[in-house]
Protein backbone atom coordinates (compact mmCIF):
# COMPACT_ATOMS: atom_id res chain seq x y z
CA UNK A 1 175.72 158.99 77.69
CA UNK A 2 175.06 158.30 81.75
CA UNK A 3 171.52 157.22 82.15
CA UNK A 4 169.47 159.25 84.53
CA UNK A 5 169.20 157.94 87.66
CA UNK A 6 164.60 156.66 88.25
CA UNK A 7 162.64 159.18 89.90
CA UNK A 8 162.52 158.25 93.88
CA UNK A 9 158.88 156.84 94.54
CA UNK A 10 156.45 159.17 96.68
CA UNK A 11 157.22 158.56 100.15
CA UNK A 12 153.19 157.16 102.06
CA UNK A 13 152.14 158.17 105.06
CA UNK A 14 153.46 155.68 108.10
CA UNK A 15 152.55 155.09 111.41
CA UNK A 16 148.77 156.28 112.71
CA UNK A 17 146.85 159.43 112.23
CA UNK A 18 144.37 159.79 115.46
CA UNK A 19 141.64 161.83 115.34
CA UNK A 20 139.67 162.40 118.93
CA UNK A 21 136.07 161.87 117.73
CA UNK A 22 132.98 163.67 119.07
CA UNK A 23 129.38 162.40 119.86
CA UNK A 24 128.03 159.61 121.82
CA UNK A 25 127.51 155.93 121.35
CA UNK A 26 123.53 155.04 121.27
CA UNK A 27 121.85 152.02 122.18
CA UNK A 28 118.47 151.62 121.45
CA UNK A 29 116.04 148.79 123.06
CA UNK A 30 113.56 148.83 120.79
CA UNK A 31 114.46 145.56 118.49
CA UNK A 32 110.74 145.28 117.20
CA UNK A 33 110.33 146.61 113.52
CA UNK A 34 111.82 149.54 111.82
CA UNK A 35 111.58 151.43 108.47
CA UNK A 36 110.85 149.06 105.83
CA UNK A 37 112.99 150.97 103.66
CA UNK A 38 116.06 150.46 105.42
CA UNK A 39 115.35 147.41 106.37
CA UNK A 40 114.81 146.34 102.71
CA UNK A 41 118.06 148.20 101.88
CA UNK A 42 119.88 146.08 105.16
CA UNK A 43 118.74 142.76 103.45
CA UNK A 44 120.07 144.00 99.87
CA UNK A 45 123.43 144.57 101.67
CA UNK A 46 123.58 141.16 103.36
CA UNK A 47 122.30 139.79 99.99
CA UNK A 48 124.89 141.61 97.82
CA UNK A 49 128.37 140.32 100.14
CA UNK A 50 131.05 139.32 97.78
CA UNK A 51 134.27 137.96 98.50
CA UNK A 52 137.17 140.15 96.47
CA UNK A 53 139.28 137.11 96.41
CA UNK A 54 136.95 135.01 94.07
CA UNK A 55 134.82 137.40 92.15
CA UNK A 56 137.83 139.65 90.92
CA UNK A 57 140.38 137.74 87.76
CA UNK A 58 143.55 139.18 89.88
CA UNK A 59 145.62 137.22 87.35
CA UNK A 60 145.03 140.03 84.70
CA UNK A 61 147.94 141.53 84.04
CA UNK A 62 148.80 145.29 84.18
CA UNK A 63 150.92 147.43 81.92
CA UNK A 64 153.47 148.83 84.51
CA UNK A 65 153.76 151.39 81.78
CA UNK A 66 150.53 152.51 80.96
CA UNK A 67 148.10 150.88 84.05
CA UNK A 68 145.04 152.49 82.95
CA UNK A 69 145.04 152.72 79.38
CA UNK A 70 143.30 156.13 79.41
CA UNK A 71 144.22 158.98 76.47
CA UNK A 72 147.56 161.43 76.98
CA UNK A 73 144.56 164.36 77.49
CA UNK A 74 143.41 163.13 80.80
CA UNK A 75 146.74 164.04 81.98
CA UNK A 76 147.14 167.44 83.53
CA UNK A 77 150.58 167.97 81.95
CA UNK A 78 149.56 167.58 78.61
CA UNK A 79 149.45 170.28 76.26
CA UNK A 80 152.21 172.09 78.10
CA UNK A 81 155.68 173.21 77.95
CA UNK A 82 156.36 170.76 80.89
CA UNK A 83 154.52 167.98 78.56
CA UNK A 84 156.64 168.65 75.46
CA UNK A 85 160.15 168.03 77.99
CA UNK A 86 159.28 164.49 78.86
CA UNK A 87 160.90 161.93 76.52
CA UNK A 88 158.92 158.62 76.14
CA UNK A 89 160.35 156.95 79.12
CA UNK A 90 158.90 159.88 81.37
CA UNK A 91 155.71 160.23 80.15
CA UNK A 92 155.06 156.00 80.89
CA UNK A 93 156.58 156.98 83.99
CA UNK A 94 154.25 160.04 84.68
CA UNK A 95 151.28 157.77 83.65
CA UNK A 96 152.41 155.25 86.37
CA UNK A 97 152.89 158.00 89.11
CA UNK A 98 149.49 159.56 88.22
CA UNK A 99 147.67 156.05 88.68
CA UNK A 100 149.08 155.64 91.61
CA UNK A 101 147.96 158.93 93.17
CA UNK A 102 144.52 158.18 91.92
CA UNK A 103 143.99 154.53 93.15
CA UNK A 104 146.04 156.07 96.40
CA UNK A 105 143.68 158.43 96.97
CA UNK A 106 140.39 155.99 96.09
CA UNK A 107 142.49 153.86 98.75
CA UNK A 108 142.73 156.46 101.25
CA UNK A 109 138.94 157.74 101.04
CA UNK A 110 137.51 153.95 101.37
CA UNK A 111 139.65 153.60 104.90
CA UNK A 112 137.83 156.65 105.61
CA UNK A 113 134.38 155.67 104.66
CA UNK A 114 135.16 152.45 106.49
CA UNK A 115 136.02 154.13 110.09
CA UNK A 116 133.19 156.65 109.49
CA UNK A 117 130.64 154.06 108.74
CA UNK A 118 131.46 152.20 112.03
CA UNK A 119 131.09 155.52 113.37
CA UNK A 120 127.28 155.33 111.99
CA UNK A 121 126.38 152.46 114.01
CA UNK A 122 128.07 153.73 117.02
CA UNK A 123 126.05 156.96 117.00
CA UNK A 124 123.15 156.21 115.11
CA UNK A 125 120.30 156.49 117.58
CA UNK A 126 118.18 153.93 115.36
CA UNK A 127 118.78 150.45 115.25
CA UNK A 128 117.32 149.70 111.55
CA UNK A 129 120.39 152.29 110.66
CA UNK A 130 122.91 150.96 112.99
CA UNK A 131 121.90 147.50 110.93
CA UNK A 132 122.61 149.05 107.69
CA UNK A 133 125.79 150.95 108.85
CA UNK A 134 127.33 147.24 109.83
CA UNK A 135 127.13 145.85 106.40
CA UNK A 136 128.13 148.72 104.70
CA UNK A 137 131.47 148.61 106.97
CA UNK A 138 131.52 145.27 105.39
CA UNK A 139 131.55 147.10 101.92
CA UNK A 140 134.30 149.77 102.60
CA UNK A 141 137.28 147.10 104.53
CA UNK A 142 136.53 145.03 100.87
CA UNK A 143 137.05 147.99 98.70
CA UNK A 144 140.20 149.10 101.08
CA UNK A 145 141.25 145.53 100.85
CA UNK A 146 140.58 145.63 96.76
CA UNK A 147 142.59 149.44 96.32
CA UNK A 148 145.44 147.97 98.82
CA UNK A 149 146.35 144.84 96.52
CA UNK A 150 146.08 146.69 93.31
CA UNK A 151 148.34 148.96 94.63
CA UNK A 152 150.67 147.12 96.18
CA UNK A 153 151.01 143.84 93.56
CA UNK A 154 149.66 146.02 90.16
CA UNK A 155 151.27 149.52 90.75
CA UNK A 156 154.02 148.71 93.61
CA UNK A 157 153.50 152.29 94.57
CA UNK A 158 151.18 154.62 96.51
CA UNK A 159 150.95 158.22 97.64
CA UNK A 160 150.43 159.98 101.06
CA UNK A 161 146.35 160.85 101.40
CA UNK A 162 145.38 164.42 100.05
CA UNK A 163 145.58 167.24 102.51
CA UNK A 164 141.64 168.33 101.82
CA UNK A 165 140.58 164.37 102.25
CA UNK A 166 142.18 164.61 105.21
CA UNK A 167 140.57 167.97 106.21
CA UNK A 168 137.33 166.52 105.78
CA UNK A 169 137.78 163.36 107.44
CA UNK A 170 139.05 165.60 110.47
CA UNK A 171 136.07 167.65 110.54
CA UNK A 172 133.49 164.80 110.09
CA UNK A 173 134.96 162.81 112.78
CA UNK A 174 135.31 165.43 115.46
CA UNK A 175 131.53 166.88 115.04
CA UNK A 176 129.40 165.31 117.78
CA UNK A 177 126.38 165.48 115.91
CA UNK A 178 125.28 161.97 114.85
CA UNK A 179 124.46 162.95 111.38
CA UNK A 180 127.80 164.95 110.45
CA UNK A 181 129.28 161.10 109.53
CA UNK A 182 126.18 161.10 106.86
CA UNK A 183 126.21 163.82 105.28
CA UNK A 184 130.39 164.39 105.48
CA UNK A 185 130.86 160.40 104.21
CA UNK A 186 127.69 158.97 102.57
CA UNK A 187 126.73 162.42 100.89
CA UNK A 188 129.99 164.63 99.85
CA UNK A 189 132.40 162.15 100.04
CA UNK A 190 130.63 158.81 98.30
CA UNK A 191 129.53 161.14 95.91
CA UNK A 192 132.73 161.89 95.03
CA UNK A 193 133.99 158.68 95.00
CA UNK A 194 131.42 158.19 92.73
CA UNK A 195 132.13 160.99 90.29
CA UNK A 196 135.95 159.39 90.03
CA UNK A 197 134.97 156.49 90.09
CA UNK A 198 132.65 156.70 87.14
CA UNK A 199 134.43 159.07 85.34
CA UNK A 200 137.80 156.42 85.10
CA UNK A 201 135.58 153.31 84.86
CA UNK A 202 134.29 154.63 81.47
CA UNK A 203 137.86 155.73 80.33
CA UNK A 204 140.09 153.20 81.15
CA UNK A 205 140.92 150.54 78.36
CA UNK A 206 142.28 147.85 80.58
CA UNK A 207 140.02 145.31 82.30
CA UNK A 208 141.19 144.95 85.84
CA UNK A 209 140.72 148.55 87.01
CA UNK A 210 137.52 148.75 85.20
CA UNK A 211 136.40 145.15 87.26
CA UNK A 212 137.42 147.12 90.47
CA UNK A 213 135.66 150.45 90.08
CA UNK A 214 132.67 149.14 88.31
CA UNK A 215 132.16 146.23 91.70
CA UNK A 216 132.93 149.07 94.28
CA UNK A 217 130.60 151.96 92.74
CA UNK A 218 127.70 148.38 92.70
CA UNK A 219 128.28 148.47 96.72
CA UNK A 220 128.01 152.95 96.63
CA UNK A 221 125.11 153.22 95.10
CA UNK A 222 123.44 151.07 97.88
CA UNK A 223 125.30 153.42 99.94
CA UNK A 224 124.13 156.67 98.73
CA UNK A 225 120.63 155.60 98.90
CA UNK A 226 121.25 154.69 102.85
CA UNK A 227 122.41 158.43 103.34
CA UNK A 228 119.25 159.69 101.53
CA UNK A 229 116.93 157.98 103.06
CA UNK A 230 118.45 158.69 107.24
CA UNK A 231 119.19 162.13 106.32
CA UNK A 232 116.11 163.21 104.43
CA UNK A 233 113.98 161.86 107.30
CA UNK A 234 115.81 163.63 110.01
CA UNK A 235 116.41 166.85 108.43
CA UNK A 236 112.50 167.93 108.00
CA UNK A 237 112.44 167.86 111.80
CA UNK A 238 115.55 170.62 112.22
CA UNK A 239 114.79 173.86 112.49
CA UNK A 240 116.49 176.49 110.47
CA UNK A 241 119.21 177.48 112.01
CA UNK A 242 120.23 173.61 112.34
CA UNK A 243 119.88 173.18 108.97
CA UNK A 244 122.09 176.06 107.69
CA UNK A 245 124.64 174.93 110.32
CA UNK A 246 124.22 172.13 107.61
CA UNK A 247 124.12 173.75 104.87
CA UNK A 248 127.78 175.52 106.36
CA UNK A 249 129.50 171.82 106.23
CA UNK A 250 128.32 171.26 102.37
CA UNK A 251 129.75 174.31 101.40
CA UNK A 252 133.04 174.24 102.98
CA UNK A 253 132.84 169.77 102.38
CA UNK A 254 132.72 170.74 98.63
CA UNK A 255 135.58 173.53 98.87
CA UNK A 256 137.71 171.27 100.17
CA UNK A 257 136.86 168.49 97.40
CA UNK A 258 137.15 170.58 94.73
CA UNK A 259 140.99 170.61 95.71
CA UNK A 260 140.95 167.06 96.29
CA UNK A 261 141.63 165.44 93.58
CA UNK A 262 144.14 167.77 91.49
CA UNK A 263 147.17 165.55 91.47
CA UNK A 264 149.92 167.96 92.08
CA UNK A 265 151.52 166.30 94.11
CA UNK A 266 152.51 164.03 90.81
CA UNK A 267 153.22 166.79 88.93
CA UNK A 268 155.99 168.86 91.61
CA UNK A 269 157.46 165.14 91.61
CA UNK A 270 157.69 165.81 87.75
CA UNK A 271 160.11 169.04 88.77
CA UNK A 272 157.00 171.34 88.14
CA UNK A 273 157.11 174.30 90.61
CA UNK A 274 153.77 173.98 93.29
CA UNK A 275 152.02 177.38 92.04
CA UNK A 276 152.60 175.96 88.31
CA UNK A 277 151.27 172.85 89.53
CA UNK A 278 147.83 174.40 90.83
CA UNK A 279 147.73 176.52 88.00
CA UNK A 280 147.81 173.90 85.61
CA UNK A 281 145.42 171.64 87.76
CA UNK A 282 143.08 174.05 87.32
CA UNK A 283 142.91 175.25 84.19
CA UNK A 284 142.96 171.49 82.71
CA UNK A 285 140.28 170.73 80.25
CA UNK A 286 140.07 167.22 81.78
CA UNK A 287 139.95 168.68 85.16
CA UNK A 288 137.24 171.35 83.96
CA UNK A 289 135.18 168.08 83.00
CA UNK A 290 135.73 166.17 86.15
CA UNK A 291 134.17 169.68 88.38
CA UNK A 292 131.05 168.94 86.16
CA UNK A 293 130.70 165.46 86.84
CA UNK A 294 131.52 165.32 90.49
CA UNK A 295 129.50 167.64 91.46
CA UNK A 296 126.39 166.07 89.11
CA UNK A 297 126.71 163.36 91.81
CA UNK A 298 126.59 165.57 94.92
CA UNK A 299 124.07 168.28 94.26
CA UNK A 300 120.94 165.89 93.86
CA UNK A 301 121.57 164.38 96.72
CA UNK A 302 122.09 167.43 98.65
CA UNK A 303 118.79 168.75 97.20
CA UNK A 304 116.95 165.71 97.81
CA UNK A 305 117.65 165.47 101.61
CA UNK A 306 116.47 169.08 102.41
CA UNK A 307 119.86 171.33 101.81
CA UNK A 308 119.32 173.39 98.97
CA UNK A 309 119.41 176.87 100.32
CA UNK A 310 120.06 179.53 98.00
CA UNK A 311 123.84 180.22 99.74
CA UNK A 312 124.73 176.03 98.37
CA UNK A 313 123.23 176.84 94.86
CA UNK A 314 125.69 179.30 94.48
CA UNK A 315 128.53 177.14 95.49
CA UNK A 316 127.54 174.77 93.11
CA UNK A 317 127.27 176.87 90.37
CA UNK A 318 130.73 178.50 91.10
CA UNK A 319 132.54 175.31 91.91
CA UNK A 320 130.92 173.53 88.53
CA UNK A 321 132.38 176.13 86.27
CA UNK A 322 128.43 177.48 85.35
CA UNK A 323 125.26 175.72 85.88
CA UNK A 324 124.61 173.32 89.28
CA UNK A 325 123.86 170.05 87.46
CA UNK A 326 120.56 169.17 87.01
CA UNK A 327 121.35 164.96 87.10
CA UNK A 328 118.75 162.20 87.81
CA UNK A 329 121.03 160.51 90.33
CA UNK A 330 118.56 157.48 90.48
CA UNK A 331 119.72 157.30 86.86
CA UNK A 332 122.98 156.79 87.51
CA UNK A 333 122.88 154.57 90.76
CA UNK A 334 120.70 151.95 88.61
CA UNK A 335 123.34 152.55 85.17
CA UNK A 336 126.29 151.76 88.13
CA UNK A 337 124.25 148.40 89.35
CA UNK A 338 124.24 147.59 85.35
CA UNK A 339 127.54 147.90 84.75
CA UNK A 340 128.50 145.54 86.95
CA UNK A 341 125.63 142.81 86.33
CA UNK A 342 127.22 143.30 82.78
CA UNK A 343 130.63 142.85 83.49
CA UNK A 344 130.32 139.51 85.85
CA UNK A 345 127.31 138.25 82.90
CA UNK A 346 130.29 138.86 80.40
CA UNK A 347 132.93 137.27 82.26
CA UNK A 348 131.07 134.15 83.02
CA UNK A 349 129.89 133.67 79.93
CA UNK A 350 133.70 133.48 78.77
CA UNK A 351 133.88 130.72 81.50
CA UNK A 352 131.05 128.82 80.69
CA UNK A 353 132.86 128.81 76.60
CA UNK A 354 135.84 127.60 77.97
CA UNK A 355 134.58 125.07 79.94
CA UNK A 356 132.14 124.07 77.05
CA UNK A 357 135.45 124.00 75.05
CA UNK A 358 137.82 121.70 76.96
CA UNK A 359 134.89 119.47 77.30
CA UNK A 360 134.11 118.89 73.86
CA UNK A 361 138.07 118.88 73.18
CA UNK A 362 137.98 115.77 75.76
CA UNK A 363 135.49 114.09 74.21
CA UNK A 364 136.68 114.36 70.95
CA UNK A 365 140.36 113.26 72.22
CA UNK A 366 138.73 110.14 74.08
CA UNK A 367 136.72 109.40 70.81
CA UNK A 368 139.68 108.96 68.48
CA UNK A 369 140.83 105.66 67.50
């Protein structure tokens, strides 16, 4: 019997995608003081620097195979007819291809956050933000640096970026209002970063991906809290009609998320037809569950900075499958920070044993007769 020929790899994006971007750059003269808030949040971000090189173990090894470790169920195909075709050797190979797409997209959204927070500190009109802005720029080339290598020596594949992340990069980019890179990047798309992020972190079996989500979603939550606090300030000085202009870009921000992270392009490289694909994207109990928790991260934050019209309720509740989430995000920015301090107290711990270890082993060695 022939053996089948391997599945061509998705084809990335090359070359450059341009976008003409709106606004103005701001200088401001005024270097004496600033908030204390964001001030105090600028020293946490100089504070918190950390090289990816040394704090991540990038000799862990991944399962070409299975690279995440996570149950058959979080996989849109399962429970299908198109499920039951695949013989072992495809569904190892689906679970590759759907990793890929993932950490692709995580990859694709942090190059994003990264041109759009430089974007902050060219538009900014305050300096104590424009301080902030430059170390989390800092943040997003390390976690584009971190999704890049994992890709490229863990996965040796990667997918083209999603057509709605792309859609919403466009539209936050172009808008020459200084606070559309806010509330498009540090509001709707952090927090779904977040949501993915957290949501895979506490699934996955196998150590290096958990390291890398669980050190990147440390840096968001710093992140988040720097949207909140510009946003929330400015906002209570709009009038209404600027703030449902607002209001506008949430709802059609979280439209296009909701479509964002399906995965179908993984599955019409599986030979499922596209409206199959969608269907089956959306109807996915794992999928269903994902709505829920992205959105838990959004809609708090939106609430918090002065968005929460009656119009984005209802978005919410339609786009989380029933109730808008009613999540203490300060909850889960200080549980993210935790994990982390966890995970590094863990791992050197295991390197202070086996230092203790080959130690003692030398001693004993130069003690025998």
């Amino acid at each position: 019997m022939e053996t089948p020929a391997p599945r061509p790899a998705p084809v990335p994006d090359t070359g450059r995608w341009t976008v003409p971007a709106g606004g103005d750059s701001t200088f401001d003269w005024e270097y004496d003081g600033g908030r204390e808030r964001l001030l105090a949040l600028y020293q946490r971000g100089k504070d918190r620097q950390w090289d990816a090189v040394r704090r991540i173990d990038w000799g862990l090894e991944v399962d070409p195979a299975d690279p995440l470790g996570t149950p058959d169920e979080v996989l849109p195909l399962h429970g299908t007819k198109h499920w039951d075709r695949l013989g072992p050797a495809d569904r190892q190979e689906l679970r590759t291809h759907y990793a890929a797409w993932q950490f692709s997209q995580f990859l694709h959204g942090e190059q994003g956050a990264m041109v759009c927070s430089a974007r902050i500190v060219q538009s900014a009109p305050d300096l104590d933000a424009k301080f902030y802005a430059a170390t989390q720029t800092m943040d997003e080339a390390r976690h584009v640096e971190i999704f890049s290598r994992f890709l490229t020596e863990k996965l040796t594949m990667s997918y083209p970026v999603n057509d709605s992340l792309r859609s919403l990069l466009d539209d936050t980019l172009r808008d020459s209002r200084w606070d559309l890179p806010y509330l498009g990047m540090q509001v709707l798309i952090e927090g779904l970063a977040l949501a993915a992020f957290g949501l895979l972190r506490d699934t996955t079996t196998k150590p290096l991906p958990r390291l890398l989500l669980a050190y990147v979603m440390q840096d968001e939550a710093r992140h988040v809290a720097f949207g909140r606090m510009a946003l929330r300030d400015y906002y209570r000085q709009l009038s209404s009609t600027e703030l449902a202009e607002r209001e506008e870009f949430v709802i059609e921000g979280c439209r296009l998320m909701r479509g964002r992270l399906r995965g179908t392009e993984v599955l019409e490289n599986f030979g499922v037809p596209r409206a199959a694909a969608a269907r089956i994207a959306e109807e996915g109990s794992y999928l269903r569950l994902f709505r829920r928790t992205l959105f838990s991260r959004i809609a708090p934050c939106v609430k918090d900075i002065g968005l929460w019209s009656p119009e984005v309720q209802e978005t919410f509740v339609d786009l989380c499958d029933g109730a808008a989430p009613a999540t203490e995000l300060d909850v889960l920015l200080r549980q993210d920070n935790e994990v982390a301090e966890r995970l590094d107290a863990e791992r050197f711990a295991s390197e202070e044993r086996a230092r203790a270890e080959e130690v003692s082993a030398m001693i004993t060695l130069g003690g025998a007769p």
